[in-house]
Protein backbone atom coordinates (compact mmCIF):
# COMPACT_ATOMS: atom_id res chain seq x y z
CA UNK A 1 0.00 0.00 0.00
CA UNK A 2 2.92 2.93 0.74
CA UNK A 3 4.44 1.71 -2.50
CA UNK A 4 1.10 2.42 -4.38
CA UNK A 5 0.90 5.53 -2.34
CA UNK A 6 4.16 6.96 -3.37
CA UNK A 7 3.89 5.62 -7.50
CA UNK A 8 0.50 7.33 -7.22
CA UNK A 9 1.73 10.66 -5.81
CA UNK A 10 -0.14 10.71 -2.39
CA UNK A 11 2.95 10.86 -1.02
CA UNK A 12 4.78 13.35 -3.22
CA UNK A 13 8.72 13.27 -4.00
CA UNK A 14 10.76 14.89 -0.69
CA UNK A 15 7.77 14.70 1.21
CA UNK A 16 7.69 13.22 4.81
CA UNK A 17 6.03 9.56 5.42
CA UNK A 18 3.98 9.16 8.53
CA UNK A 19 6.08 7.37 11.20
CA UNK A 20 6.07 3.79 12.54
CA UNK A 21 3.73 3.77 15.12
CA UNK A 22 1.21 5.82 13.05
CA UNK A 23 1.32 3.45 10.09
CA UNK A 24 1.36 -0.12 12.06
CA UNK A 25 -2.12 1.52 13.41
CA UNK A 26 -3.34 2.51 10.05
CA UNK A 27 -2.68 -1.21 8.41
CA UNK A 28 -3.23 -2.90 11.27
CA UNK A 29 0.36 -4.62 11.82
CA UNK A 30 3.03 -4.38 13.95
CA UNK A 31 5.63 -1.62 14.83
CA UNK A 32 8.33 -4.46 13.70
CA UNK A 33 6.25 -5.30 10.74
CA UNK A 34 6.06 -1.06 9.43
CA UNK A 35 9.18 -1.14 9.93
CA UNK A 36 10.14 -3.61 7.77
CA UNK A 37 8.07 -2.36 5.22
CA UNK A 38 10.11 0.99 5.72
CA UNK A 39 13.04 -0.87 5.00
CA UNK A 40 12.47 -2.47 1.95
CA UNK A 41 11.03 0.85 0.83
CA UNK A 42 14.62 2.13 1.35
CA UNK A 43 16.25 -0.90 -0.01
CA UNK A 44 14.12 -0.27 -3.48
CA UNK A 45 15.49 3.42 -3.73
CA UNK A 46 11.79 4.57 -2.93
CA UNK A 47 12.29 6.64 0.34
CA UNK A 48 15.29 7.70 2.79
CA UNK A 49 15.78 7.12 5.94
CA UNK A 50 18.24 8.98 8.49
CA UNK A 51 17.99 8.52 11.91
CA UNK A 52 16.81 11.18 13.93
CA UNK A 53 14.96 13.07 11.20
CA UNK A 54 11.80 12.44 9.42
CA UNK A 55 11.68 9.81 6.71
CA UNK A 56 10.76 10.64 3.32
CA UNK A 57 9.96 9.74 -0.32
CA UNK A 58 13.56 10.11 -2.13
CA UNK A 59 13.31 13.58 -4.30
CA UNK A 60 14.20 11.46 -7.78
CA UNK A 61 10.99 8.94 -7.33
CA UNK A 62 8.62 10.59 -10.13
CA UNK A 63 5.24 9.76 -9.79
CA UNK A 64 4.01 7.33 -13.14
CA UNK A 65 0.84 7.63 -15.45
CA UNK A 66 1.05 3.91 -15.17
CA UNK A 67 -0.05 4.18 -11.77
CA UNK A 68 -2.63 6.29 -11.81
CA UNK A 69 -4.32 4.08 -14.33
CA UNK A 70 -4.50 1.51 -11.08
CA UNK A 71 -3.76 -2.27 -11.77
CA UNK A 72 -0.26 -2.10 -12.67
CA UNK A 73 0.36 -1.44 -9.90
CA UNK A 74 -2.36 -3.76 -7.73
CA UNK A 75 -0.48 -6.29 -9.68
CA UNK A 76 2.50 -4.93 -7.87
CA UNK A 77 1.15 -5.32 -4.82
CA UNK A 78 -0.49 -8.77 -5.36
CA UNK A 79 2.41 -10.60 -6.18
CA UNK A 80 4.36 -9.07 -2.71
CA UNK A 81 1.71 -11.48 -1.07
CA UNK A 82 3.45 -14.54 -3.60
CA UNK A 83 6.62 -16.11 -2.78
CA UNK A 84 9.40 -17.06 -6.15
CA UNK A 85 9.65 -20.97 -6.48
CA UNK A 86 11.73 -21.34 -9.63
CA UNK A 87 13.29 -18.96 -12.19
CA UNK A 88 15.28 -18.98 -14.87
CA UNK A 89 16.88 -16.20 -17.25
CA UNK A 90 18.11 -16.40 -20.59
CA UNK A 91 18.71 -14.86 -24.26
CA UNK A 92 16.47 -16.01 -26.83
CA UNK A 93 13.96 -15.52 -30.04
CA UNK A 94 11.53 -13.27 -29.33
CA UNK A 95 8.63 -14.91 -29.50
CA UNK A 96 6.11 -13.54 -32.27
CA UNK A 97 3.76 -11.67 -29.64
CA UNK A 98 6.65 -10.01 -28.24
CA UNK A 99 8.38 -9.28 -31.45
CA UNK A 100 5.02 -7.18 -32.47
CA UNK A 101 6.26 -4.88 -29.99
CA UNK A 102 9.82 -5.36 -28.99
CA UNK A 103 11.08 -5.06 -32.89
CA UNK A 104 13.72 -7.16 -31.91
CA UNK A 105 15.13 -10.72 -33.08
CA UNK A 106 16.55 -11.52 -29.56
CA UNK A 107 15.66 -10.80 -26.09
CA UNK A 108 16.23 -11.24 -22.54
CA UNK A 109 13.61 -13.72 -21.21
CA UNK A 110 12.73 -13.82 -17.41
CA UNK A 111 10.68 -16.83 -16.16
CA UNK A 112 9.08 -16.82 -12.87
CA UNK A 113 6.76 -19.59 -11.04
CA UNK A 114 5.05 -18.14 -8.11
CA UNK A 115 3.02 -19.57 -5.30
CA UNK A 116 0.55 -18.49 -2.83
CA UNK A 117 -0.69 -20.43 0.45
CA UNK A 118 1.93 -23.18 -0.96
CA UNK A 119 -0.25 -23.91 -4.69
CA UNK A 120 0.85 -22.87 -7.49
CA UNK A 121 -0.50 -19.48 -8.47
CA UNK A 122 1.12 -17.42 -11.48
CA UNK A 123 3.86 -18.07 -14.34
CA UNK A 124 5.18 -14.89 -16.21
CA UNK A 125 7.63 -15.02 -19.05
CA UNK A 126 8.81 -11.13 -19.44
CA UNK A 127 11.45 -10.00 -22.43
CA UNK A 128 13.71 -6.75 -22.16
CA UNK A 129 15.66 -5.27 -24.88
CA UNK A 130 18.95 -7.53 -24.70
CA UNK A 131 21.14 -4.65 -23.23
CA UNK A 132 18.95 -4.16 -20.49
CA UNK A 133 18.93 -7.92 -19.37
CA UNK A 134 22.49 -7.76 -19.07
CA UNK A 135 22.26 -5.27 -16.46
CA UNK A 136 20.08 -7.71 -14.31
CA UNK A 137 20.56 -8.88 -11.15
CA UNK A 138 19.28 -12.14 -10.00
CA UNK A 139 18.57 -11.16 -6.26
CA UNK A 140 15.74 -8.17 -7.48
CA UNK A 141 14.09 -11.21 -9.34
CA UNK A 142 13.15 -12.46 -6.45
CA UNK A 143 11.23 -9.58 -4.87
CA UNK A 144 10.78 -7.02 -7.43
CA UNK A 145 8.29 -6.52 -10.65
CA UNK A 146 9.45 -6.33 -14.24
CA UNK A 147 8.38 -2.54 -13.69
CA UNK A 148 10.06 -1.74 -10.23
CA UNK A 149 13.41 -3.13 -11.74
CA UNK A 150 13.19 -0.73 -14.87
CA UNK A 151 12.20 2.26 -12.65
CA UNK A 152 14.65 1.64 -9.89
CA UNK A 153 17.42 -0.40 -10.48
CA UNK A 154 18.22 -0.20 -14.19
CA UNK A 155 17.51 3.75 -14.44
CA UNK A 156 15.12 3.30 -17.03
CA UNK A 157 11.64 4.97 -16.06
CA UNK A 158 8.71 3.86 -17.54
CA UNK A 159 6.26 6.41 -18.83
CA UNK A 160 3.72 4.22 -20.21
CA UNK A 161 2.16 0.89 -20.37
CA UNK A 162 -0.44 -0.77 -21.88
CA UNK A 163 -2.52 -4.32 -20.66
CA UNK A 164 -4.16 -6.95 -22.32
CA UNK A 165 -6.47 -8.65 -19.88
CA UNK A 166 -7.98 -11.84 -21.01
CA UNK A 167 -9.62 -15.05 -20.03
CA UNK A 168 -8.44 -17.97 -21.83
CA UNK A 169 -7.25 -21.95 -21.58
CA UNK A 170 -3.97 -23.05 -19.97
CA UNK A 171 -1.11 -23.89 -22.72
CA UNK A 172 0.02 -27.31 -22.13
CA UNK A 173 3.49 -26.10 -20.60
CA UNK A 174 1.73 -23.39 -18.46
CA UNK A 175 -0.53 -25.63 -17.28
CA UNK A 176 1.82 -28.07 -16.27
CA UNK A 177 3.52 -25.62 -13.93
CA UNK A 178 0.49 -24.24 -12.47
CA UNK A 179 -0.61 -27.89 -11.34
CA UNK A 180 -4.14 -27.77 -13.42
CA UNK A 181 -5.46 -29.46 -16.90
CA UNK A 182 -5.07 -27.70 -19.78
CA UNK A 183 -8.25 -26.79 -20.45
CA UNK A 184 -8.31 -25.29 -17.09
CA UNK A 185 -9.08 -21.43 -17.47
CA UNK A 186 -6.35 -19.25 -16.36
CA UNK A 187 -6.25 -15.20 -16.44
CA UNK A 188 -3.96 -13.73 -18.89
CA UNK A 189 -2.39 -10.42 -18.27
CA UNK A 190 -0.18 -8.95 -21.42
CA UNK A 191 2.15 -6.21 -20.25
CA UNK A 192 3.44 -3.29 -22.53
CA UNK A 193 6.35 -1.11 -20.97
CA UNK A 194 7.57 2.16 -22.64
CA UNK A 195 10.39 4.27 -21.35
CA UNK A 196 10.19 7.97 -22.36
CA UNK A 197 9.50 8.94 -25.62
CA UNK A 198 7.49 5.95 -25.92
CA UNK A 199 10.70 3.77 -26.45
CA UNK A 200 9.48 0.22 -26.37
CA UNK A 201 11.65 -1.58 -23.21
CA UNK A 202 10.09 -4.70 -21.89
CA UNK A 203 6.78 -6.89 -22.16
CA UNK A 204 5.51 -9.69 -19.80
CA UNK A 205 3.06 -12.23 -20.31
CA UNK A 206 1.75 -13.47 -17.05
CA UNK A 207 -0.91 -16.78 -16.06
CA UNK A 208 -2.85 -16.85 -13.21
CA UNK A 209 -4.89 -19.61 -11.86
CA UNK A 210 -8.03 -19.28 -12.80
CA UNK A 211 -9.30 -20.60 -9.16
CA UNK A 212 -6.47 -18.96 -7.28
CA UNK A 213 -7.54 -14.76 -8.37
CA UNK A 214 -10.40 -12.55 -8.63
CA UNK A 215 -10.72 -8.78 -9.78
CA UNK A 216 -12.95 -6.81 -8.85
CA UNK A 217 -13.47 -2.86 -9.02
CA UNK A 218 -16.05 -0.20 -8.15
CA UNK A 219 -17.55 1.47 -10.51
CA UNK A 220 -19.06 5.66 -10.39
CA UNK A 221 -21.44 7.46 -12.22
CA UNK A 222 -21.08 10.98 -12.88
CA UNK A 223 -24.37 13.18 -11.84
CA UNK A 224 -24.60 16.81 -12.92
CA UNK A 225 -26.02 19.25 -10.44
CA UNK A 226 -27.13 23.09 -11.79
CA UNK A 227 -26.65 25.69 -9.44
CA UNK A 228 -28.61 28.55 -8.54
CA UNK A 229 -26.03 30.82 -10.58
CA UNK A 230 -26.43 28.38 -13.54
CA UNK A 231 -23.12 26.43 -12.87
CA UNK A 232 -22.67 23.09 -13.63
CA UNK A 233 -20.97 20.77 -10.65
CA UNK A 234 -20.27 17.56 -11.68
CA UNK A 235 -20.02 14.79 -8.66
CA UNK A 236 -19.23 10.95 -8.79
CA UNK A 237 -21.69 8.55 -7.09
CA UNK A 238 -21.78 5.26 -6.75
């Protein structure tokens, strides 16, 4: 949740987070637990922390469009609550559906098996321009999104992205790693990352169990209200 917080700008570049105590209250956790959180916040570049002073988000964190638009980022935070089981990284064809936006014969490709509860739960297969997956190191892979490593640890900030969502059957191979049949249905999530100028860097393609995820979002209406003065005021209601 701070991590959506700060890609989403409610807690604005140089500004001050709330402290420990206040925030174990607010997500209903422990001190020790916050301040974990804190930490790996630091770890990831996203705030700084000096003893005796305030902490706050670090001044070069620039607040995405990607994370206004919302699930980018809830896909963030859903797969904090996953653990890694198996990886593997490699140069390779790009396959076609990559290729279509990639424009590139070879790639980096990052797979990923994740769990949750101890079942199987998601397989992604990313690709990043070859000169980028050089610069990879295998320790982010196992706590940090395709996203979070562009932004923070290879300098290169995305600016856009676009999603496929999808429901659809299991691939043989996918199936087989999630633990279901293949005609089991399974989520698909396409993943389009742009750095600026909207320079195409990276693409996943992530499964998820079709048992093991549900979306769901709330929807508003937008009522128009004419004041005495003739003024339109526009509100959002449920």
């Amino acid at each position: 949740m701070l991590r959506n917080r700060i890609y989403n700008g409610v807690y604005r570049p140089g500004s001050p987070l709330p402290g420990e105590t206040r925030l174990a209250e607010e997500f209903g956790v422990s001190r020790v637990t916050a301040r974990r959180a804190l930490d790996q916040l630091a770890s990831d570049g996203l705030i700084v922390r000096r003893r005796g002073k305030l902490t706050s988000v670090a001044t070069w964190v620039k607040p995405r469009p990607v994370a206004a638009a919302g699930f980018v980022e809830d896909l963030v935070s859903l797969f904090q609550a996953t653990q890694l089981t198996g990886y593997k990284v490699e140069m390779t064809e790009t396959p076609p559906w990559a290729w279509a936006f990639l424009k590139r014969q070879m790639a980096t490709w990052v797979h990923r098996i994740r769990t949750r509860d101890g079942l199987p739960f998601s397989v992604s297969d990313s690709y990043l321009l070859v000169e980028l997956g050089q610069q990879l190191d295998p320790a982010d892979l196992h706590r940090l999104q395709i996203l979070e490593i562009l932004d923070h640890k290879l300098g290169v900030p995305v600016e856009e992205a676009e999603q496929h969502i999808e429901a659809t059957v299991a691939p043989p191979d996918i199936a087989f790693e999630l633990g279901i049949e293949s005609s089991d249905p399974v989520m698909r999530i396409d993943l389009f990352y742009r750095s600026e100028g909207g320079y195409p860097v990276a693409c996943s393609r992530v499964h998820i169990r079709g048992d093991k995820y549900t979306f769901r979002t709330r929807l508003f209406r937008r009522t128009r209200r004419r004041t005495s003065e003739g003024n339109d005021i526009w509100r959002e209601s449920v």
